[in-house]
Protein backbone atom coordinates (compact mmCIF):
# COMPACT_ATOMS: atom_id res chain seq x y z
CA UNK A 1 94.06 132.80 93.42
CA UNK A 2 96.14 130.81 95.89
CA UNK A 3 99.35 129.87 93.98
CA UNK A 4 101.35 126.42 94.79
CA UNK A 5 104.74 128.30 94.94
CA UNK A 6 105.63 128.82 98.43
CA UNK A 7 106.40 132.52 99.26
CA UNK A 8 109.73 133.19 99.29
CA UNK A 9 111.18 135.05 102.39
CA UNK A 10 114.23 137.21 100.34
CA UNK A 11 111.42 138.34 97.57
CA UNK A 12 109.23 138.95 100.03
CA UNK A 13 111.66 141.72 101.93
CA UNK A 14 112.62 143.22 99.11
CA UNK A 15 108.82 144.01 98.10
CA UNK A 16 108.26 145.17 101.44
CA UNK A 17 111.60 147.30 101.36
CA UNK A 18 110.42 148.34 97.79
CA UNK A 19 106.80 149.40 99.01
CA UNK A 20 108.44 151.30 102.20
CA UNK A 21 110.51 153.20 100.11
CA UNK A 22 108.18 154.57 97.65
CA UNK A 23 104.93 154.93 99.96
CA UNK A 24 106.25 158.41 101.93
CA UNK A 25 106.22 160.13 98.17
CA UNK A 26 103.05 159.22 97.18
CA UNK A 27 99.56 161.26 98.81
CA UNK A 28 97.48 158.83 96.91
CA UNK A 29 99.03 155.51 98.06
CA UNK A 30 99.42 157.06 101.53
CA UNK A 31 95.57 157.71 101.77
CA UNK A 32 94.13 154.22 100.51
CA UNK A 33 97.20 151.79 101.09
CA UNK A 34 99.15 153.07 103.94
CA UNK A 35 97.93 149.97 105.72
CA UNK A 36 98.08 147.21 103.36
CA UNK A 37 99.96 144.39 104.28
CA UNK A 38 101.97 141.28 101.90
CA UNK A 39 101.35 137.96 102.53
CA UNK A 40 102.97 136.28 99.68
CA UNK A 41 105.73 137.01 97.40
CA UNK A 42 107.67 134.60 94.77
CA UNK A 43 108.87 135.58 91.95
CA UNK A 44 106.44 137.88 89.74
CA UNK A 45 103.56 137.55 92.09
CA UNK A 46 102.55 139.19 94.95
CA UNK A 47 99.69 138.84 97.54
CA UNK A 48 98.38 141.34 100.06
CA UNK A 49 95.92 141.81 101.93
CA UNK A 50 93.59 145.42 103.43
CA UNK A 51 90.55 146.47 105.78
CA UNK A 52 88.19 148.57 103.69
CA UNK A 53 88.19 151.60 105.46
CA UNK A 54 85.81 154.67 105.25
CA UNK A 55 88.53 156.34 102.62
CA UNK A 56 88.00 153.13 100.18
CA UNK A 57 84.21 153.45 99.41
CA UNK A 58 81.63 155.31 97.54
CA UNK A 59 78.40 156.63 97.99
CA UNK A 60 76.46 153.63 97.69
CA UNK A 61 78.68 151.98 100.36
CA UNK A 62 80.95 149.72 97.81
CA UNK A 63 84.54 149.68 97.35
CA UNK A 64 84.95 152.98 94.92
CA UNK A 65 86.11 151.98 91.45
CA UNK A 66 88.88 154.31 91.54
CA UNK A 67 90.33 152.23 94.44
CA UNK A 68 89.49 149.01 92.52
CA UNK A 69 91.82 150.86 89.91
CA UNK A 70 94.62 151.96 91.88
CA UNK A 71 95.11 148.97 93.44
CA UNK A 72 95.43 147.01 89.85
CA UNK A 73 97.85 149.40 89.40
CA UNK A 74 100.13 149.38 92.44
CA UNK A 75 100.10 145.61 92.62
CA UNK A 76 101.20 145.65 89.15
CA UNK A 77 104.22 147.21 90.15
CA UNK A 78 104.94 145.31 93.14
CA UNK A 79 104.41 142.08 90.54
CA UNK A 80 107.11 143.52 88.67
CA UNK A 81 109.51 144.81 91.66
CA UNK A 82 109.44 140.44 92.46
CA UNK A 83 110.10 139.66 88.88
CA UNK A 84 113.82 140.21 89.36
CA UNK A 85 114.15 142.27 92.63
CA UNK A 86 114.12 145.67 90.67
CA UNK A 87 113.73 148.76 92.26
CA UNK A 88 112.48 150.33 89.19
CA UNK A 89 108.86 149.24 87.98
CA UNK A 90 108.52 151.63 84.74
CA UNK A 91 105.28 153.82 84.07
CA UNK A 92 102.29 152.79 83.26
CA UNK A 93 101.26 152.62 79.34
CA UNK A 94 97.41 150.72 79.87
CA UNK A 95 95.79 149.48 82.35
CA UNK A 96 91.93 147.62 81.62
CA UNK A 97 89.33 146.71 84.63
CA UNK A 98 86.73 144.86 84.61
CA UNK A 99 84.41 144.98 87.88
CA UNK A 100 82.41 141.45 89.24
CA UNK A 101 81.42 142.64 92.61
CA UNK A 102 81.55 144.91 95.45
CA UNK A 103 82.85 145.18 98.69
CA UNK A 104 82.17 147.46 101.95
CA UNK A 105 83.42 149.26 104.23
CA UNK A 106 84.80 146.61 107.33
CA UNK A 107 85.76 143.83 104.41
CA UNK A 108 88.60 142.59 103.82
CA UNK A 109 90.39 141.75 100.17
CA UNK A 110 92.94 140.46 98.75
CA UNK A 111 95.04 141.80 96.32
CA UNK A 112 97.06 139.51 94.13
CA UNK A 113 99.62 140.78 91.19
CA UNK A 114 101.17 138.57 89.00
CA UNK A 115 103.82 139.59 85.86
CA UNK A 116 103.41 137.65 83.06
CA UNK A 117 106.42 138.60 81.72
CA UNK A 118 108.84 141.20 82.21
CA UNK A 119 110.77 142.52 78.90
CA UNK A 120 114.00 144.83 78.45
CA UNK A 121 111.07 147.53 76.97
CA UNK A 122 107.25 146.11 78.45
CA UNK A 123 106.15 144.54 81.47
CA UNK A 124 102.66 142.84 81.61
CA UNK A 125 100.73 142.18 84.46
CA UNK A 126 97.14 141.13 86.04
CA UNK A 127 95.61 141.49 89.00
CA UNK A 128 93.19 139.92 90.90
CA UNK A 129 90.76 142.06 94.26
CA UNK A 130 88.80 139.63 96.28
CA UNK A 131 86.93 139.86 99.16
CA UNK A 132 88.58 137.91 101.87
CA UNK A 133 85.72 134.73 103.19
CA UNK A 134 86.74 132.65 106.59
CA UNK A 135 90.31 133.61 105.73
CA UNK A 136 90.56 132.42 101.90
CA UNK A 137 89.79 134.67 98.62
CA UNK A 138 86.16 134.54 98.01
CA UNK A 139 84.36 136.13 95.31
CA UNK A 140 86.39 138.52 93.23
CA UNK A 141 85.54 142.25 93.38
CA UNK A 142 87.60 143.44 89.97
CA UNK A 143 90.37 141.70 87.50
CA UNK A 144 92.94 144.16 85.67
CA UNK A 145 95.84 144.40 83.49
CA UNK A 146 98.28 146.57 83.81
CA UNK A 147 101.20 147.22 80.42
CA UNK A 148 104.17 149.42 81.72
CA UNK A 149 107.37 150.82 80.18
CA UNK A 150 110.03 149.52 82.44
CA UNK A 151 112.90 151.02 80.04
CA UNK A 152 113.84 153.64 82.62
């Protein structure tokens, strides 16, 4: 997952501007991502970075696939907001996830977004959740893509 382009310190505010701004009007993301934290952003890719928590797992103690699929789609947007610095990341029109593993509660994973390309209409993105292993992406937990609108 690790990608040879150096983060870039201007992107990297605005995502984290971008993400401040939005997270107070939205319950969901203020549940399960309240404290997730960036660690890389260039242009059309992101990187960050949460504890599993209590709140992120299901009842057989894994990562709950409904956090495996809101976090394909938030970094999707955040992909998007470091395409071009937008502050508008369009709606979501399909999103596709395919789970490889679990994590528990005291892991952490990385999250890593990436826009493939950014259109006056479409945006298309994929993510990446891995657990985190001696400080370096280790097995991956789920893969997604993520279409939106971004004609707004």
């Amino acid at each position: 997952m690790a990608s040879s382009e150096a983060s870039n310190p201007d992107i990297l505010s605005h995502v984290e501007k971008f993400w401040h701004g939005r997270l107070p009007h939205s319950p969901i993301y203020q549940f399960l991502l309240s404290d997730i934290k960036f660690t890389h952003a260039s242009k059309g890719v992101v990187r960050a970075r949460l504890l599993l928590t209590s709140n992120h797992i299901n009842a057989h103690g894994g990562i709950h696939g409904s956090v495996s699929a809101t976090l394909v789609d938030w970094v999707g947007g955040m992909a998007i907001a470091a395409w071009d610095n937008r502050v508008m990341t369009g709606v979501s029109t399909d999103i596709h996830i395919s789970y490889a593993s679990s994590a528990k509660c005291g892991d952490w994973i990385e999250v890593e977004g990436r826009a493939g390309k950014v259109g006056g209409t479409l945006a298309f993105t994929t993510a990446t959740i891995s657990k985190v292993v001696d400080d370096e992406p280790g097995p991956i937990i789920a893969t997604g893509s993520h279409t939106k609108f971004v004609k707004i």
